[in-house]
PDB file of N, CA and C in Angstrom:
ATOM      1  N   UNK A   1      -3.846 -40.783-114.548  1.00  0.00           N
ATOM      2  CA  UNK A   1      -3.208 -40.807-113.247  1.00  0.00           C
ATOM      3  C   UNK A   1      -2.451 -39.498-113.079  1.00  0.00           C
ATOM      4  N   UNK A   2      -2.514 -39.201-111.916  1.00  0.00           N
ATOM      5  CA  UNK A   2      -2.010 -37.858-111.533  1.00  0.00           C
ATOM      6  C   UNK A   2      -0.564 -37.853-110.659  1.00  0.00           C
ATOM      7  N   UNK A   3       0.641 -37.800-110.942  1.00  0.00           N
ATOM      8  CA  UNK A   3       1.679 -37.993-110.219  1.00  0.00           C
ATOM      9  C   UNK A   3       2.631 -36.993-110.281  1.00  0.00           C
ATOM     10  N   UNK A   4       2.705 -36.263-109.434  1.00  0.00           N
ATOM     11  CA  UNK A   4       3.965 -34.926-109.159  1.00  0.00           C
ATOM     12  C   UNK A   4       4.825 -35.546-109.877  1.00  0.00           C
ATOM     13  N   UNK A   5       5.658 -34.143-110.457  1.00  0.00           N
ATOM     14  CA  UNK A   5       6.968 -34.618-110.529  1.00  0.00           C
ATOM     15  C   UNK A   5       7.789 -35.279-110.281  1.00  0.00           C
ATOM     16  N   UNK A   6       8.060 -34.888-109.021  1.00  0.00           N
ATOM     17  CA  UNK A   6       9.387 -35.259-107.828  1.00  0.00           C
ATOM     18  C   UNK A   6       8.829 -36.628-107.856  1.00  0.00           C
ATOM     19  N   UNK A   7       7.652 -37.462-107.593  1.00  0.00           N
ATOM     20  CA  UNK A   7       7.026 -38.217-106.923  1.00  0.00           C
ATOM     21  C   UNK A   7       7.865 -39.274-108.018  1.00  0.00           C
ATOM     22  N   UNK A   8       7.132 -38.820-109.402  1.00  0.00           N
ATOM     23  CA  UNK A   8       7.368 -39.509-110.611  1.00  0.00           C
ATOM     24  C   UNK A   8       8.771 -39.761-110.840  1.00  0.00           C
ATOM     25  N   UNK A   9       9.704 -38.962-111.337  1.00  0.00           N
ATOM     26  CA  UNK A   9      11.066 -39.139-111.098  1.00  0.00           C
ATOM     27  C   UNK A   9      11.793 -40.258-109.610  1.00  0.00           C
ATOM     28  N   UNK A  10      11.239 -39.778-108.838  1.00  0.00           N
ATOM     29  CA  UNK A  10      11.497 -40.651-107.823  1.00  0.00           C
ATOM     30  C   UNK A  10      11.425 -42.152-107.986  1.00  0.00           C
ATOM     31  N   UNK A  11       9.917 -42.857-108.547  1.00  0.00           N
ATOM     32  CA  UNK A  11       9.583 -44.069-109.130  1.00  0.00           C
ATOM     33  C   UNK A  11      10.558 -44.296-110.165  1.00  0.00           C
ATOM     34  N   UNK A  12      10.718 -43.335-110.978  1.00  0.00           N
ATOM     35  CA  UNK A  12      11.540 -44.108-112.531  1.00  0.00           C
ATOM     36  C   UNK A  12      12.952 -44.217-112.157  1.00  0.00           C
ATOM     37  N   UNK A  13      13.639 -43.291-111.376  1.00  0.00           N
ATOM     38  CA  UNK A  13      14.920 -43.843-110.901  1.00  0.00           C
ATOM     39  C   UNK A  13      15.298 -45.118-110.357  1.00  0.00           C
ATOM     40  N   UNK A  14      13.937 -45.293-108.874  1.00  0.00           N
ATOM     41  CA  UNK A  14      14.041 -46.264-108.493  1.00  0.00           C
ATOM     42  C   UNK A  14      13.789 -47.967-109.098  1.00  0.00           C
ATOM     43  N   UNK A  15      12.996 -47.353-110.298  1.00  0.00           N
ATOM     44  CA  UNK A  15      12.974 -48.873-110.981  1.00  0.00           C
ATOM     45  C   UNK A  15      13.754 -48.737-112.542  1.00  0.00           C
ATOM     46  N   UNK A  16      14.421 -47.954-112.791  1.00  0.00           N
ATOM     47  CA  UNK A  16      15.413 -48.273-113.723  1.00  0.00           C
ATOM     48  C   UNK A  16      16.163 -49.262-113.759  1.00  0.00           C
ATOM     49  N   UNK A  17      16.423 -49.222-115.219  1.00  0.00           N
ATOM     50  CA  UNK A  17      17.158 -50.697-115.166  1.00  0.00           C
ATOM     51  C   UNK A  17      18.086 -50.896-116.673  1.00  0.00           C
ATOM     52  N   UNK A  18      19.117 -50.500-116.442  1.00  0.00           N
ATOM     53  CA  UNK A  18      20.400 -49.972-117.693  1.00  0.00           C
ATOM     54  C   UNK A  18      20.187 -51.099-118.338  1.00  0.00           C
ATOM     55  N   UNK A  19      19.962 -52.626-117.762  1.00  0.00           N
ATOM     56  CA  UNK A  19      20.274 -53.764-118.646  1.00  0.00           C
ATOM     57  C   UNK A  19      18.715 -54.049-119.655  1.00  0.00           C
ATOM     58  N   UNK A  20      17.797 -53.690-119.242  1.00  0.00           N
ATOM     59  CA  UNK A  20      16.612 -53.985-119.910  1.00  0.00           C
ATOM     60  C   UNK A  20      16.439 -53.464-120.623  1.00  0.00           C
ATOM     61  N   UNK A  21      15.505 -53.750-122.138  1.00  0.00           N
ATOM     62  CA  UNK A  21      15.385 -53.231-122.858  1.00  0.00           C
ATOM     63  C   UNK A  21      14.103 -52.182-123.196  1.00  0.00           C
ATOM     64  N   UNK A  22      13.955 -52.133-122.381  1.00  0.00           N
ATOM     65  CA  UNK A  22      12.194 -51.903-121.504  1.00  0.00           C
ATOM     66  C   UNK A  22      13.295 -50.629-120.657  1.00  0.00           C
ATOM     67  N   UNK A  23      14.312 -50.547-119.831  1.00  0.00           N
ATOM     68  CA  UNK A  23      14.389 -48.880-119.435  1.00  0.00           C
ATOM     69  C   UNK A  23      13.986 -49.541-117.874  1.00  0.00           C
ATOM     70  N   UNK A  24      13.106 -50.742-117.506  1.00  0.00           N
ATOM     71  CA  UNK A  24      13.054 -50.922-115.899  1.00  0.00           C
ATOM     72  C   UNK A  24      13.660 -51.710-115.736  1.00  0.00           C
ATOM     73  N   UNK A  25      13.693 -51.975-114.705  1.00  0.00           N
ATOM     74  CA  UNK A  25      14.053 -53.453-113.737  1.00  0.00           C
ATOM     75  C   UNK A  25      12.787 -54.328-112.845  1.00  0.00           C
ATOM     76  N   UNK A  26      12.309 -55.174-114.022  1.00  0.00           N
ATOM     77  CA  UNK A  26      11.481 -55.917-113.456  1.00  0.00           C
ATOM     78  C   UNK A  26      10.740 -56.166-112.392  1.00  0.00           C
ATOM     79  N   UNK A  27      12.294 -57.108-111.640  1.00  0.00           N
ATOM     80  CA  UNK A  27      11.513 -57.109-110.536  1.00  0.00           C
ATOM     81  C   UNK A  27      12.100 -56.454-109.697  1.00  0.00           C
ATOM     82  N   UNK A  28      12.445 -54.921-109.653  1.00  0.00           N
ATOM     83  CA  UNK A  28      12.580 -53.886-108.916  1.00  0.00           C
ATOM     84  C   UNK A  28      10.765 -53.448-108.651  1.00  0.00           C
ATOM     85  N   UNK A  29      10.477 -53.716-109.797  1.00  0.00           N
ATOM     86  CA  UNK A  29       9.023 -52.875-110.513  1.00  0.00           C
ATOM     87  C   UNK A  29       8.190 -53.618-109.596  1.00  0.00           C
ATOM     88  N   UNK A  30       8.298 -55.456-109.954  1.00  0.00           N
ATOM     89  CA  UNK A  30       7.432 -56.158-109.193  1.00  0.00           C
ATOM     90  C   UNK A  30       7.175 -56.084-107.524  1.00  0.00           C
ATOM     91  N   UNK A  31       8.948 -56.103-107.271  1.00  0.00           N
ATOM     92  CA  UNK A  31       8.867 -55.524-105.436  1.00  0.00           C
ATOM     93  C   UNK A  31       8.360 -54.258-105.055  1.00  0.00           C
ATOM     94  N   UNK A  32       8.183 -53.303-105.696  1.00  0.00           N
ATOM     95  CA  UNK A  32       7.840 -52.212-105.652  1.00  0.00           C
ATOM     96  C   UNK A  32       6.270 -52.531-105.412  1.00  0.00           C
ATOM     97  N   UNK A  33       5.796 -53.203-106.292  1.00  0.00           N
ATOM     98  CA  UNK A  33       4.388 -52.907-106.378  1.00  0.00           C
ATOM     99  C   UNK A  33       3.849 -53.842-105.664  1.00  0.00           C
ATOM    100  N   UNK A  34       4.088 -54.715-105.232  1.00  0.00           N
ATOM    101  CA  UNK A  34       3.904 -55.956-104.267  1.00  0.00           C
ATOM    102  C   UNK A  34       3.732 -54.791-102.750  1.00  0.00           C
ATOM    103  N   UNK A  35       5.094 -54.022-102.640  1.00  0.00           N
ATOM    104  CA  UNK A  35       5.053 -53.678-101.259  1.00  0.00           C
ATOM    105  C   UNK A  35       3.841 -52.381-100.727  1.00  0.00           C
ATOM    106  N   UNK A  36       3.880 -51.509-102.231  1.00  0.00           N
ATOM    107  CA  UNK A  36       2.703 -50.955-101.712  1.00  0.00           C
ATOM    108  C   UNK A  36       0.967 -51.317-102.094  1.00  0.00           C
ATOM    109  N   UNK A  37       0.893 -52.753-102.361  1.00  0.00           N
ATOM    110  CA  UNK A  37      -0.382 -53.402-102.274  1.00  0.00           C
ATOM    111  C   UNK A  37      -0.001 -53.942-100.846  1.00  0.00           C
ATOM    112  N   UNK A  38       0.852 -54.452-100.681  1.00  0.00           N
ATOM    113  CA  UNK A  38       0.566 -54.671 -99.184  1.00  0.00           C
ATOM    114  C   UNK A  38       0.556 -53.469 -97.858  1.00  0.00           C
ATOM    115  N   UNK A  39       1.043 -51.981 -98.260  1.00  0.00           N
ATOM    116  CA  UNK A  39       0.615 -51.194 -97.607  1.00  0.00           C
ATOM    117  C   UNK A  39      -0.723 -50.854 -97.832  1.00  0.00           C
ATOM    118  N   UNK A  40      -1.221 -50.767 -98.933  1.00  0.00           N
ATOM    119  CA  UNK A  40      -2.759 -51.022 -98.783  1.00  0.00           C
ATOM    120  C   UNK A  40      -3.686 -51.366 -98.349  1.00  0.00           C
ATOM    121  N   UNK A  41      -3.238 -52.891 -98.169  1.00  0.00           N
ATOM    122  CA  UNK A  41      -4.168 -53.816 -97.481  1.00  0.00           C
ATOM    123  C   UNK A  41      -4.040 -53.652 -95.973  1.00  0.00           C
ATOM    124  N   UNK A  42      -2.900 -53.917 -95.221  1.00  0.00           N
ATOM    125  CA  UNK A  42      -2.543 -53.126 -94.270  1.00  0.00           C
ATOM    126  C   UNK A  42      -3.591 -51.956 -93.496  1.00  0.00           C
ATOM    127  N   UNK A  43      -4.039 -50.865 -94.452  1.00  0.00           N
ATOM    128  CA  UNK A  43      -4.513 -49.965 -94.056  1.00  0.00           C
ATOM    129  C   UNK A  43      -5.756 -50.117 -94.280  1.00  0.00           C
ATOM    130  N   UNK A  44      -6.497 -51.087 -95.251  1.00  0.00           N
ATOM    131  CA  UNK A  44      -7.762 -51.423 -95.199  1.00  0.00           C
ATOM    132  C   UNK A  44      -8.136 -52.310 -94.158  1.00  0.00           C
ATOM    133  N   UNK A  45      -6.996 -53.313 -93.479  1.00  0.00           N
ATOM    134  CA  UNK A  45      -7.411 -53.893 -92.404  1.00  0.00           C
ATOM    135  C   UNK A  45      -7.368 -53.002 -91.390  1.00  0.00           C
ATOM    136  N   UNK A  46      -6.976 -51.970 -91.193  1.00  0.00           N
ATOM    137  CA  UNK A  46      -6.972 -50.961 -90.336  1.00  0.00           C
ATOM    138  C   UNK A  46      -8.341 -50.284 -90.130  1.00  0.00           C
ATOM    139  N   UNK A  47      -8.818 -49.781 -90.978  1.00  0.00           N
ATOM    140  CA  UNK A  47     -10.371 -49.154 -91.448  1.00  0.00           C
ATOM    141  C   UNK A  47     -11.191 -50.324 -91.217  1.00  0.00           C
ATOM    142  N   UNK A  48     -11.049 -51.165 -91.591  1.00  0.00           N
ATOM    143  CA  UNK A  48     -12.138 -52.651 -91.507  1.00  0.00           C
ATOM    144  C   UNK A  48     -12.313 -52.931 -89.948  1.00  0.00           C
ATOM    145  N   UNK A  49     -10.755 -52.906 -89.212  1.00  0.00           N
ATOM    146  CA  UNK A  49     -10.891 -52.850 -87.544  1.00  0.00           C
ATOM    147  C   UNK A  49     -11.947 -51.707 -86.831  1.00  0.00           C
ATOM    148  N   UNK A  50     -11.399 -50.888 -87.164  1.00  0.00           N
ATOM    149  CA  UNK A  50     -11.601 -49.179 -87.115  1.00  0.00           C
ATOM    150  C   UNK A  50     -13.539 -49.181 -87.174  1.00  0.00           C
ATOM    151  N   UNK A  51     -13.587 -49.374 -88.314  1.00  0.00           N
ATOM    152  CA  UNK A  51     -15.338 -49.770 -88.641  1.00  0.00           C
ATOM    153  C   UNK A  51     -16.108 -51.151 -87.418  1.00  0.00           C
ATOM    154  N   UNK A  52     -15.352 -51.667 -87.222  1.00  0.00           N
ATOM    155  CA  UNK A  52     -16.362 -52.912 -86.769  1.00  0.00           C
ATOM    156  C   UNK A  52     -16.056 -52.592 -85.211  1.00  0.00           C
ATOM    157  N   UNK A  53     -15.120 -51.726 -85.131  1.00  0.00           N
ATOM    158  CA  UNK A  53     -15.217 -51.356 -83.103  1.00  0.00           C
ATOM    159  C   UNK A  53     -16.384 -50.095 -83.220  1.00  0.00           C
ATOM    160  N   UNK A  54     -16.446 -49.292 -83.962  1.00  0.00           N
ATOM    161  CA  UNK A  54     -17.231 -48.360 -84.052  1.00  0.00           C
ATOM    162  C   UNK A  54     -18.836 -48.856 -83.959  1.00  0.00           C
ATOM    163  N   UNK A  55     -18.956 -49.995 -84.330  1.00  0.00           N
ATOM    164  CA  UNK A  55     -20.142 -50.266 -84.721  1.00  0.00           C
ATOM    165  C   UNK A  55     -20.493 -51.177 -83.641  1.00  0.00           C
ATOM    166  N   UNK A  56     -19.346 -51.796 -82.844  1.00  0.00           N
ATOM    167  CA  UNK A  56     -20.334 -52.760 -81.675  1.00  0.00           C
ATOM    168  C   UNK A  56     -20.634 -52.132 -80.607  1.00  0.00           C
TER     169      UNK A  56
END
């Protein structure tokens, strides 16, 4: 995986987690990744719209 710096630092701040022994915060980690699978999908229903007006 390929992740800038800034990008990277950015992620590990935001899911740090002083109390874990692991260095994250769970479910900082879990909301995190929940929200951009749902920007994902989001944008595949977008393309999926996008495709099927194109095509009728």
């Amino acid at each position: 995986m390929d992740i800038d710096e800034k990008t990277y630092a950015q992620i590990a701040e935001m899911i740090h987690g002083d109390d874990s022994p692991v260095g994250i915060d769970a479910k900082k980690t879990h909301i995190y990744i929940l929200y951009k699978l749902s920007q994902i999908e989001k944008q595949l229903e977008a393309m999926e719209k996008q495709q099927k007006s194109g095509m009728g």
